[in-house]
Protein backbone atom coordinates (compact mmCIF):
# COMPACT_ATOMS: atom_id res chain seq x y z
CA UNK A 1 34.67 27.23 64.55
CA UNK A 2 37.94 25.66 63.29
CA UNK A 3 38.18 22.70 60.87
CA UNK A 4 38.96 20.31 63.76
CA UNK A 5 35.31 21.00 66.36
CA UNK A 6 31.73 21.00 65.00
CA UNK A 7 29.35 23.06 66.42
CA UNK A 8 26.61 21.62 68.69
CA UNK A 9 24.68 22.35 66.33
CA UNK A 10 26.45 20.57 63.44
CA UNK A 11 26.83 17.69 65.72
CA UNK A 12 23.21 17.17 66.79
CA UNK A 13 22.14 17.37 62.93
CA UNK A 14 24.64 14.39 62.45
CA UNK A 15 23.82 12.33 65.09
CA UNK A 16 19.79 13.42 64.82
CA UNK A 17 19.73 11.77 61.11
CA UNK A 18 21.91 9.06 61.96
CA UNK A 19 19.27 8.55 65.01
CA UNK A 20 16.21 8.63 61.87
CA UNK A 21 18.07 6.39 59.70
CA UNK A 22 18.96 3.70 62.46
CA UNK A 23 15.58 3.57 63.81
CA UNK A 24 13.27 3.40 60.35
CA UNK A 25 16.34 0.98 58.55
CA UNK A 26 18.33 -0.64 61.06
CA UNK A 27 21.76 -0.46 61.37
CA UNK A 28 22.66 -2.37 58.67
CA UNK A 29 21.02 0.20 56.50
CA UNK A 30 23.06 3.22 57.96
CA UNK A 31 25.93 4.53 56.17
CA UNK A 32 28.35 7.25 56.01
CA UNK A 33 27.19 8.80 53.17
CA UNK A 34 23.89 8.59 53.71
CA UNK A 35 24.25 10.06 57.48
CA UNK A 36 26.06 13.07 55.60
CA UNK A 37 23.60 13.75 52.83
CA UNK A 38 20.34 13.65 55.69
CA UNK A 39 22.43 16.16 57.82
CA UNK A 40 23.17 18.25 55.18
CA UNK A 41 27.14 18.00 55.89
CA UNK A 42 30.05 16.28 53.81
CA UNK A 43 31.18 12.83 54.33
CA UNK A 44 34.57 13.87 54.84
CA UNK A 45 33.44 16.08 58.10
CA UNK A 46 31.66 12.87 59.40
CA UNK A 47 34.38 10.48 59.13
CA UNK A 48 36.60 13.08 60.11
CA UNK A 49 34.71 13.70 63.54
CA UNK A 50 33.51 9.82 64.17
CA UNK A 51 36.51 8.09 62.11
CA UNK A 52 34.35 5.44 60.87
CA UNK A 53 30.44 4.11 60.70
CA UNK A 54 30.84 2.34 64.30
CA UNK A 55 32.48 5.51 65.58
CA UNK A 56 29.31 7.05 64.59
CA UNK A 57 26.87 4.62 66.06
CA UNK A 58 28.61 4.85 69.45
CA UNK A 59 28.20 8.77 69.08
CA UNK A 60 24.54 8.29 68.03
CA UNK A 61 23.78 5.84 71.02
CA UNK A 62 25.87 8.25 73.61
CA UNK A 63 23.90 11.51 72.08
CA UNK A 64 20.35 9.07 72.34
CA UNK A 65 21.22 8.66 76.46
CA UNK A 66 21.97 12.70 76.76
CA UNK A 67 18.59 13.40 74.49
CA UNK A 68 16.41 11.42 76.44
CA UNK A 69 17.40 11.98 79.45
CA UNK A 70 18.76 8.81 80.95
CA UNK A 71 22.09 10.30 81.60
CA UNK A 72 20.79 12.81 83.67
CA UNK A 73 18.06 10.61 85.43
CA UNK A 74 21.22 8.07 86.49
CA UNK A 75 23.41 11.28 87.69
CA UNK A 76 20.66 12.54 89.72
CA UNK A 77 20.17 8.74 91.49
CA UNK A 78 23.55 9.27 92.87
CA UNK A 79 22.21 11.52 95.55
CA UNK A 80 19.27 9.48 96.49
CA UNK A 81 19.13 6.88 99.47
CA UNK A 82 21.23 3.40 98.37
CA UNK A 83 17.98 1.66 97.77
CA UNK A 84 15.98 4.34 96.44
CA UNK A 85 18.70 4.74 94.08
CA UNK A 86 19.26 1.57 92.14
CA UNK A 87 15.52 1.27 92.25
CA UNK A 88 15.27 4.72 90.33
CA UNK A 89 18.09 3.81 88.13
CA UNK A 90 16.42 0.44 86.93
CA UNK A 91 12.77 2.27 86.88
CA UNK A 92 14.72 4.80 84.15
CA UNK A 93 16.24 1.93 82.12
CA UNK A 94 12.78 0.39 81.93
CA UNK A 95 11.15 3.53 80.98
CA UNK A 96 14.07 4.10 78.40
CA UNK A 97 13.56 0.76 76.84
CA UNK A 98 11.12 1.39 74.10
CA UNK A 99 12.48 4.81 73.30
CA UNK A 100 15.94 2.87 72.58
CA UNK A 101 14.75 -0.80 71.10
CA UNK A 102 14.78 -0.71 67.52
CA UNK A 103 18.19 1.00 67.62
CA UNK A 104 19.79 -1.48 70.26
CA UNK A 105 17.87 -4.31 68.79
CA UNK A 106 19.76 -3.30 65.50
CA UNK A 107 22.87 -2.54 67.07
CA UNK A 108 22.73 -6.46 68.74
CA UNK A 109 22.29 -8.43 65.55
CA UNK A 110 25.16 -6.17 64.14
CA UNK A 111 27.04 -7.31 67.19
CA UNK A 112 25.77 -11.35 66.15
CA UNK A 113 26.46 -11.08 62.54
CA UNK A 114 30.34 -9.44 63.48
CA UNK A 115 29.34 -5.55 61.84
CA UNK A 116 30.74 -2.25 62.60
CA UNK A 117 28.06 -1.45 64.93
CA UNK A 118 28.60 -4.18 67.11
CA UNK A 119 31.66 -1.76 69.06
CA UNK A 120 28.46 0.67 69.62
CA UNK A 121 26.52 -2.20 70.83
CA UNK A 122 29.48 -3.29 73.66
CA UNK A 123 30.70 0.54 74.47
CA UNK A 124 26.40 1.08 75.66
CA UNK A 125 25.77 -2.25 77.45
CA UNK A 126 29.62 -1.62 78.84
CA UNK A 127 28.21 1.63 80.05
CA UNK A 128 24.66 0.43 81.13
CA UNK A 129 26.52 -2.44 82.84
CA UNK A 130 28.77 0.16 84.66
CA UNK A 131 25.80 1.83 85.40
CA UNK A 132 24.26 -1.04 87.07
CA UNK A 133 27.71 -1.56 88.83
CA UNK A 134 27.82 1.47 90.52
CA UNK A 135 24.26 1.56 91.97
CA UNK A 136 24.38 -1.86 92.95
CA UNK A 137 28.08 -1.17 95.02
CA UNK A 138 26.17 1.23 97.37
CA UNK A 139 23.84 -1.70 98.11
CA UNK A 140 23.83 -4.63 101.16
CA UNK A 141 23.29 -7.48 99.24
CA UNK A 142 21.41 -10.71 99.97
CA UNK A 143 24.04 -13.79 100.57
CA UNK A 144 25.31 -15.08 97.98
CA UNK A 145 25.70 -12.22 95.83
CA UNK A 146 28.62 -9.89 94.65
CA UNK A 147 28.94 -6.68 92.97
CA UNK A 148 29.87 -8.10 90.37
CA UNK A 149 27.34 -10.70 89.87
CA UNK A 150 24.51 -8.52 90.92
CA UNK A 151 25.26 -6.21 88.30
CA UNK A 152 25.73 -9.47 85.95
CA UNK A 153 22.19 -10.67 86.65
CA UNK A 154 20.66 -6.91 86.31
CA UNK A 155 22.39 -6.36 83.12
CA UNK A 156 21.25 -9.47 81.81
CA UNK A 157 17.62 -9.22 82.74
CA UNK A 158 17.27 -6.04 81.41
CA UNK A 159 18.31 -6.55 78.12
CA UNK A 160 16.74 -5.15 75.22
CA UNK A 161 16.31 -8.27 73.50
CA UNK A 162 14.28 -9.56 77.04
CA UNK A 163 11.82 -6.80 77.02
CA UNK A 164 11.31 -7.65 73.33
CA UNK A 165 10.45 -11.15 73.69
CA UNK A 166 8.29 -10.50 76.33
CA UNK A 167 6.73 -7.25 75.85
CA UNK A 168 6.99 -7.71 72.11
CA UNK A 169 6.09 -11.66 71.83
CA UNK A 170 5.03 -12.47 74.47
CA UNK A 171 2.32 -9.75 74.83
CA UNK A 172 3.43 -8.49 78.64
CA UNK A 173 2.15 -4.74 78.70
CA UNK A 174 5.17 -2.53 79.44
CA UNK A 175 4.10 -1.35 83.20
CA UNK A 176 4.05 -5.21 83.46
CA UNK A 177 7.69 -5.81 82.68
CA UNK A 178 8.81 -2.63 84.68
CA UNK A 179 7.10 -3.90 88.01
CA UNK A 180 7.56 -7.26 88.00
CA UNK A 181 11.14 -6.98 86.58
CA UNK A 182 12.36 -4.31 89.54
CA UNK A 183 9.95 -5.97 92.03
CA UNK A 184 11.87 -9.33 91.54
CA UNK A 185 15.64 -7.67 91.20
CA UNK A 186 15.26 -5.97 94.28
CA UNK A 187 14.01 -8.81 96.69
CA UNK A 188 15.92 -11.14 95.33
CA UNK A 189 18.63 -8.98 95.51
CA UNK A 190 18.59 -6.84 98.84
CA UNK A 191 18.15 -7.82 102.31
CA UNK A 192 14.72 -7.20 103.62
């Protein structure tokens, strides 16, 4: 290994405390130093692979989507029928969601109150939102609707911060929000 890669090893112990840390503490609570003394590596090799704490964060959320198995489930949608598809791909961000909450919930208010993890926070929904994009583009849509605005209204819906209010506050079970959130997109969406 030279001084400018880390093993994949190295790597996943970084990004596997920072994952601990953000998840018990919140973003807020995450820092460099702290990342580097969990994973057992200096703080200069963490700043010198992720440059700073929200270089980090958007490593950590990137890793979290490879670890769990999103990625993959997204790629794999590609192949699928057009419908089939973006119904798989929102059926996976569903099942995702309460893997991911505490960390994007943390990652939002550090968007709100103008922290470093906020650029984590817009480079995932960017992606999730791209995501959305692309499934919806192999779609006929009902009238009215774009791409765009399609993949505007998914996004939205599917927040984090929605299936915390209601699965969280408003006591819907989580099988509750995944069919009646996907039932809705998709008819109100697609042509029958």
């Amino acid at each position: 290994m030279t001084t400018t890669e880390l093993s994949a090893e190295t790597r996943g112990q970084i990004l596997d405390a920072a994952w601990h840390r953000v998840h018990e503490h919140g973003a807020s609570a995450i820092s460099v130093k702290d990342i580097a003394a969990d994973a057992g590596v200096s703080r200069q090799l963490v700043y010198f692979h992720y440059g700073n704490r929200a270089g980090l964060l958007t490593a950590l959320a990137r890793h979290r989507d490879e670890q769990s198995g999103f990625a993959a489930t997204v790629a794999r949608s590609h192949d699928e029928e057009p419908i089939a598809a973006i119904e798989h791909v929102l059926r996976a961000w569903c099942a995702y969601l309460p893997e991911i909450l505490p960390v994007a919930r943390a990652l939002e208010a550090a968007l709100i109150t103008g922290d470093e993890g906020g650029a984590a926070w817009r480079d995932r929904m960017g992606e999730l939102h791209a995501i959305f994009r692309a499934a919806v583009r192999r779609i006929e849509l009902s009238p009215g609707w774009t791409t765009e605005t399609a993949s505007d209204w998914i996004w939205a819906r599917l927040q984090p911060s929605a299936y915390a209010h209601l699965v969280e506050e408003r006591a819907w079970t989580h099988d509750q929000f995944t069919e009646w959130s996907v039932e809705s997109l998709m008819s109100e969406l697609t042509e029958p």
